[in-house]
C-alpha atoms as a PDB file:
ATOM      1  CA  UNK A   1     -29.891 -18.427  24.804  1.00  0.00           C
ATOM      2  CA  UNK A   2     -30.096 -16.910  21.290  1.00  0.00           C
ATOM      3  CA  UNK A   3     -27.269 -17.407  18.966  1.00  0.00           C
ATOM      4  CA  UNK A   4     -25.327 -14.193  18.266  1.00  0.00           C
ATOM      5  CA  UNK A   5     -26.388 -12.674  14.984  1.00  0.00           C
ATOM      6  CA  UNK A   6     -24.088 -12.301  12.172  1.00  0.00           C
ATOM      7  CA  UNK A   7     -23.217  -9.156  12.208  1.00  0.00           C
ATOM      8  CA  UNK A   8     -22.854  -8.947  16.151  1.00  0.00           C
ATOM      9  CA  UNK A   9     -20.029 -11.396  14.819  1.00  0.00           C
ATOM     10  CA  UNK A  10     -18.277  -9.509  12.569  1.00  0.00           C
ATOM     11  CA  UNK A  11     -18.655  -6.101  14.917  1.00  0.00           C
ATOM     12  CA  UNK A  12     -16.793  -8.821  17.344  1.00  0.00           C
ATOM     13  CA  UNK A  13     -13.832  -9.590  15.052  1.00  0.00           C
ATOM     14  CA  UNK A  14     -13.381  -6.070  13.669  1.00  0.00           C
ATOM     15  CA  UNK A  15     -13.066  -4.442  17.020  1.00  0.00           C
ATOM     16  CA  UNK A  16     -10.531  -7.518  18.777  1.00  0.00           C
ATOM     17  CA  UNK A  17      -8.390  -6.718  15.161  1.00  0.00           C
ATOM     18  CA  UNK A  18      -9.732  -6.648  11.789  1.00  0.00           C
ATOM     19  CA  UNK A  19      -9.269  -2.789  11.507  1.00  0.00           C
ATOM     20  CA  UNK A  20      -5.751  -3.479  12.862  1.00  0.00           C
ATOM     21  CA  UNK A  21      -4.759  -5.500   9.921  1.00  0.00           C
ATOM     22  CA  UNK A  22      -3.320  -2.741   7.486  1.00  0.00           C
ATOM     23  CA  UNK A  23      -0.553  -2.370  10.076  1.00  0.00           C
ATOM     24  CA  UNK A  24       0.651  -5.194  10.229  1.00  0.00           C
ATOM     25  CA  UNK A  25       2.586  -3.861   7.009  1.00  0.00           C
ATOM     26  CA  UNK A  26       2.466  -0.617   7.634  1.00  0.00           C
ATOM     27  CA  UNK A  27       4.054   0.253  10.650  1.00  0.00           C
ATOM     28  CA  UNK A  28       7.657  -0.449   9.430  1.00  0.00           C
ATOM     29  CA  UNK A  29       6.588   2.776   7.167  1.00  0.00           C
ATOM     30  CA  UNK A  30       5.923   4.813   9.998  1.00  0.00           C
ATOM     31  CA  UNK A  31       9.462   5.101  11.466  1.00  0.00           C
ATOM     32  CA  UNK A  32      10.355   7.187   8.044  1.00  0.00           C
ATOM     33  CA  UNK A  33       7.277   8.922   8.483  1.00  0.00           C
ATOM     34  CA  UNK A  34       5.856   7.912   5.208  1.00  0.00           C
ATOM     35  CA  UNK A  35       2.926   5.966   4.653  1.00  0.00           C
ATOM     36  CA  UNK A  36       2.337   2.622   3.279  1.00  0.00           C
ATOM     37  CA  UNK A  37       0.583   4.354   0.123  1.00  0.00           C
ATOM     38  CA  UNK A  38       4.193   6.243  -0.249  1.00  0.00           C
ATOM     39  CA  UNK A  39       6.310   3.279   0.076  1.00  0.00           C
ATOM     40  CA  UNK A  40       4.124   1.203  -2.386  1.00  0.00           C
ATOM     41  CA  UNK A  41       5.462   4.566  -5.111  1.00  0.00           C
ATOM     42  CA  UNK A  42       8.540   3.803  -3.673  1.00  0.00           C
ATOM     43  CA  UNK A  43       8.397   0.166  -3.980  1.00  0.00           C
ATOM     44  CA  UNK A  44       7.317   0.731  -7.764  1.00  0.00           C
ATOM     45  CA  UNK A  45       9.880   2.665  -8.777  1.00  0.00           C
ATOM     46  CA  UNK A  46      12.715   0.870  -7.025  1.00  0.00           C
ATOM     47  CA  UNK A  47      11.600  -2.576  -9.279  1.00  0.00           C
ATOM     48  CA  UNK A  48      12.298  -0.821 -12.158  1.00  0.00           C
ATOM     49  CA  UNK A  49       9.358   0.776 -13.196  1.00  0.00           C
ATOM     50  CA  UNK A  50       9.538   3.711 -15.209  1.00  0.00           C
ATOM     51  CA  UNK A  51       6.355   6.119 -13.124  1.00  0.00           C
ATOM     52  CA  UNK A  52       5.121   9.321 -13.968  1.00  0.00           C
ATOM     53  CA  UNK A  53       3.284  11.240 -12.025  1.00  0.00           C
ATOM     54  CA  UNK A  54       0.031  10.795 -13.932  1.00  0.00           C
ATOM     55  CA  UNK A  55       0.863   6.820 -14.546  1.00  0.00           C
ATOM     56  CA  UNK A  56       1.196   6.161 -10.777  1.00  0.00           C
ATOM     57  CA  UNK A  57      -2.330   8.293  -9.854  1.00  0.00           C
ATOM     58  CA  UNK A  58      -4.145   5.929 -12.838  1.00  0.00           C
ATOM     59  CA  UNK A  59      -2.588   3.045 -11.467  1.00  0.00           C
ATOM     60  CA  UNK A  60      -4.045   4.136  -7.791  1.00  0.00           C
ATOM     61  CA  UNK A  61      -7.080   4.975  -9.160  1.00  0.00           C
ATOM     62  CA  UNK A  62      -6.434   8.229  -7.221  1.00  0.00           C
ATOM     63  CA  UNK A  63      -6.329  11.788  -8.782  1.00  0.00           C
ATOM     64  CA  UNK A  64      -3.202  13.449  -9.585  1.00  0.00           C
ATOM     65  CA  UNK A  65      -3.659  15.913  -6.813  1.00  0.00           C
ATOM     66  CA  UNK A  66      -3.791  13.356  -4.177  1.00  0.00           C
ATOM     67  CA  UNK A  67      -0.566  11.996  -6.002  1.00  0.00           C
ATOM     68  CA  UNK A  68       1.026  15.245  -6.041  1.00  0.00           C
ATOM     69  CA  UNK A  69       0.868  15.640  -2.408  1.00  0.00           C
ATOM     70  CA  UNK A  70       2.375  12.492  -1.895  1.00  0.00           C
ATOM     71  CA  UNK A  71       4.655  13.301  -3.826  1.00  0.00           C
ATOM     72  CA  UNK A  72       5.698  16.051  -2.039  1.00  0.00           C
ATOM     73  CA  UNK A  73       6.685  14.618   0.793  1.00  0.00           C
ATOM     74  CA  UNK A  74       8.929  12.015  -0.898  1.00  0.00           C
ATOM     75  CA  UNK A  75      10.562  14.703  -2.443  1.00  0.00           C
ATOM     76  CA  UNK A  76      11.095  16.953   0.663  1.00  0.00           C
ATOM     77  CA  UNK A  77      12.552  13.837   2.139  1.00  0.00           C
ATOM     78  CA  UNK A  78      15.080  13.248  -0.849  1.00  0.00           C
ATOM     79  CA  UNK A  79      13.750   9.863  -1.118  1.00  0.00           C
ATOM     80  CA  UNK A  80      12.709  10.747  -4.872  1.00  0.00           C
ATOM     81  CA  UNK A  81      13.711  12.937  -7.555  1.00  0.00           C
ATOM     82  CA  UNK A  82      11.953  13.875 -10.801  1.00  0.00           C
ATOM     83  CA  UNK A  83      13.914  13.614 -14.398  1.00  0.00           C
ATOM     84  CA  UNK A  84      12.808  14.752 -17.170  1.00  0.00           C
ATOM     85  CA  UNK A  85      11.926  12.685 -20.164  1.00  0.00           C
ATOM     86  CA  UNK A  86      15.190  13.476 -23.338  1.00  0.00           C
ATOM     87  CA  UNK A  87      12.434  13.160 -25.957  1.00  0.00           C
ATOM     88  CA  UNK A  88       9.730  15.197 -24.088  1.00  0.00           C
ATOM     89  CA  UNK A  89      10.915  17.577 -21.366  1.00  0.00           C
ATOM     90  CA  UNK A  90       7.270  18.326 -20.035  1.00  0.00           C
ATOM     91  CA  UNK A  91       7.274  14.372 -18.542  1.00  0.00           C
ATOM     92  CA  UNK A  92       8.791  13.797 -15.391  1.00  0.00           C
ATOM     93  CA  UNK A  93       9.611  10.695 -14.729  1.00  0.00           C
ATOM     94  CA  UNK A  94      10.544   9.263 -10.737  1.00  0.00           C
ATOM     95  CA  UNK A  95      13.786   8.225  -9.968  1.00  0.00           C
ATOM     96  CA  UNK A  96      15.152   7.259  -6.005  1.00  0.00           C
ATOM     97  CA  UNK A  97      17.648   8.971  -4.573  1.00  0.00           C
ATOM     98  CA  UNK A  98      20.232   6.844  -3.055  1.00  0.00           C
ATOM     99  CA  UNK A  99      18.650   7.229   0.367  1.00  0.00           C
ATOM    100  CA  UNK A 100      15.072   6.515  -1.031  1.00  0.00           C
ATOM    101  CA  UNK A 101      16.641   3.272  -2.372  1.00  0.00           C
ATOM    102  CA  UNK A 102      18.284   2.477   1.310  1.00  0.00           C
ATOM    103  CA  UNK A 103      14.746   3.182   2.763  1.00  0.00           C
ATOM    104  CA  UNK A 104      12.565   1.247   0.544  1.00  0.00           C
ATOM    105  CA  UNK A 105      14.934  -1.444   1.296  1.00  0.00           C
ATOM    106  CA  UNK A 106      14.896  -1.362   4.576  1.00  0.00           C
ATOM    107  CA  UNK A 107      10.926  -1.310   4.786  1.00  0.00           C
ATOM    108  CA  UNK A 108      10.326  -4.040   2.242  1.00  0.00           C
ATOM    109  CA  UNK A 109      12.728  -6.101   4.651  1.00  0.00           C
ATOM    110  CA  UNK A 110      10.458  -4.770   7.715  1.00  0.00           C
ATOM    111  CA  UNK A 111       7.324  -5.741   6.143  1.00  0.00           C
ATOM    112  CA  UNK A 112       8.628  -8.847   4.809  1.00  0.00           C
ATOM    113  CA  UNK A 113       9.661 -10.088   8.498  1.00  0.00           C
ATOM    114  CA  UNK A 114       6.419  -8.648  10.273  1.00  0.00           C
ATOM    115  CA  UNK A 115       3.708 -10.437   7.196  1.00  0.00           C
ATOM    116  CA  UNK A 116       6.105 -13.920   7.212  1.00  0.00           C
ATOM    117  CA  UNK A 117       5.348 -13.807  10.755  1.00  0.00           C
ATOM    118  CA  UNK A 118       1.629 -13.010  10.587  1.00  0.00           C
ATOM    119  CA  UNK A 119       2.058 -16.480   7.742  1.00  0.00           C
ATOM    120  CA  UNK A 120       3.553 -18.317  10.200  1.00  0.00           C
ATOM    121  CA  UNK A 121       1.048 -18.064  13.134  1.00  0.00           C
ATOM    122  CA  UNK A 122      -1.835 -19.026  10.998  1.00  0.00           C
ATOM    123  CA  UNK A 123      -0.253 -21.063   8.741  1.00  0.00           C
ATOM    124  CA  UNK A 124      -0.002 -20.822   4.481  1.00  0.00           C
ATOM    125  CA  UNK A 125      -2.985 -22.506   3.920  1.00  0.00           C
ATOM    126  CA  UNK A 126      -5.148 -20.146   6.072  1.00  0.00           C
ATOM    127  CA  UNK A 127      -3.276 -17.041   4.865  1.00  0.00           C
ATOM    128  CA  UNK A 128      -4.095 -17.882   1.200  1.00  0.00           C
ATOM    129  CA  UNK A 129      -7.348 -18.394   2.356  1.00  0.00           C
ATOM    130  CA  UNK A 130      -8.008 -15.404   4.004  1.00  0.00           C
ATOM    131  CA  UNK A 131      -6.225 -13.476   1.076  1.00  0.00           C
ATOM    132  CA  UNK A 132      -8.883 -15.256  -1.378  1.00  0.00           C
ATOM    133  CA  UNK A 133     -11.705 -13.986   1.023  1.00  0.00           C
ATOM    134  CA  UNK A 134     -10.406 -10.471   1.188  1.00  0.00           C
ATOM    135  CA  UNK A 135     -10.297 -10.858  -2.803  1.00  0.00           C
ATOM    136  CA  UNK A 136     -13.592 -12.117  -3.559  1.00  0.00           C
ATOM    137  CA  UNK A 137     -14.972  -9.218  -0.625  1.00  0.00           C
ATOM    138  CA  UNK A 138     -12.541  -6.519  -2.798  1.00  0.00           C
ATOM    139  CA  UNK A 139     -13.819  -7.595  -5.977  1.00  0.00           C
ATOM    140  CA  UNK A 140     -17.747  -8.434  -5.542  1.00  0.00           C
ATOM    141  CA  UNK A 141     -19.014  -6.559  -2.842  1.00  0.00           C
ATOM    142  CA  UNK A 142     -16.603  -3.326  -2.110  1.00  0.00           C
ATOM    143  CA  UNK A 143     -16.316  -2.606  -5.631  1.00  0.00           C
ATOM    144  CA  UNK A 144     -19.893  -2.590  -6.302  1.00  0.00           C
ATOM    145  CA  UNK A 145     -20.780  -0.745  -3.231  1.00  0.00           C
ATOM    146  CA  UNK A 146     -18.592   2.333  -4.492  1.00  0.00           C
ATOM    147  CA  UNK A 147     -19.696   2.066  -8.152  1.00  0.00           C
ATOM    148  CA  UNK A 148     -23.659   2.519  -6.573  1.00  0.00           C
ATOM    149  CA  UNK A 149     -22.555   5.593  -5.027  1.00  0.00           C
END
């Protein structure tokens, strides 16, 4: 019998639940139906951070459009509010409402429980592991690919 190529390998292991892995954090977001790229604004602001619309799209390495409409929604939802900056009153800064603080609360305590859990099937060890792989993938192969585009 031939042994299974490679990739027949890794076809394998992303179909049985590698391209399930991004919810295992982001389903908690889904009940406020926000997503995790949302909450991570959320989560930003509600450490402290003082975001801008334009700091939070270079920090995603996303355009400002594709922020904006984020942003939109988190507004909408009275999760966020924008305040203008005393000393300039063209910047807008983000601020959370009190019910965007409750919610980003409540999912950072969601996704805490559900990726502790995921740590404590495979163990600390394997999860920093994995998380080095995922890295290394992130770094040397994934951003190259796009940058040959």
């Amino acid at each position: 019998m031939a042994e299974r190529d490679l990739l027949d390998d890794y076809i394998d292991v992303y179909l049985s639940g590698f391209k399930y892995v991004s919810e295992l954090v982001s389903v908690p977001t889904m009940t406020y139906h926000l997503s995790f790229e949302q909450f991570l604004i959320m989560r930003d602001v509600a450490a402290g951070k003082r975001l801008s619309l334009s700091e939070v799209a270079k920090h995603r390495h996303v355009t400002r459009a594709a922020i904006s409409r984020q942003l939109k929604s988190l507004l909408e939802a009275g999760y966020i509010i924008q305040t203008p900056d005393p000393k300039d009153r063209r910047r807008l800064y983000l601020d959370l409402t009190a019910s965007g603080e409750q919610v980003t609360l409540k999912i950072n305590q969601a996704i805490h429980k559900r990726f502790y859990g995921w740590v404590q099937v495979i163990g600390e060890k394997d999860a920093r592991e994995l998380l080095r792989i995922m890295r290394r993938v992130s770094d040397e192969v994934i951003k190259n690919d796009r940058s040959s585009d």
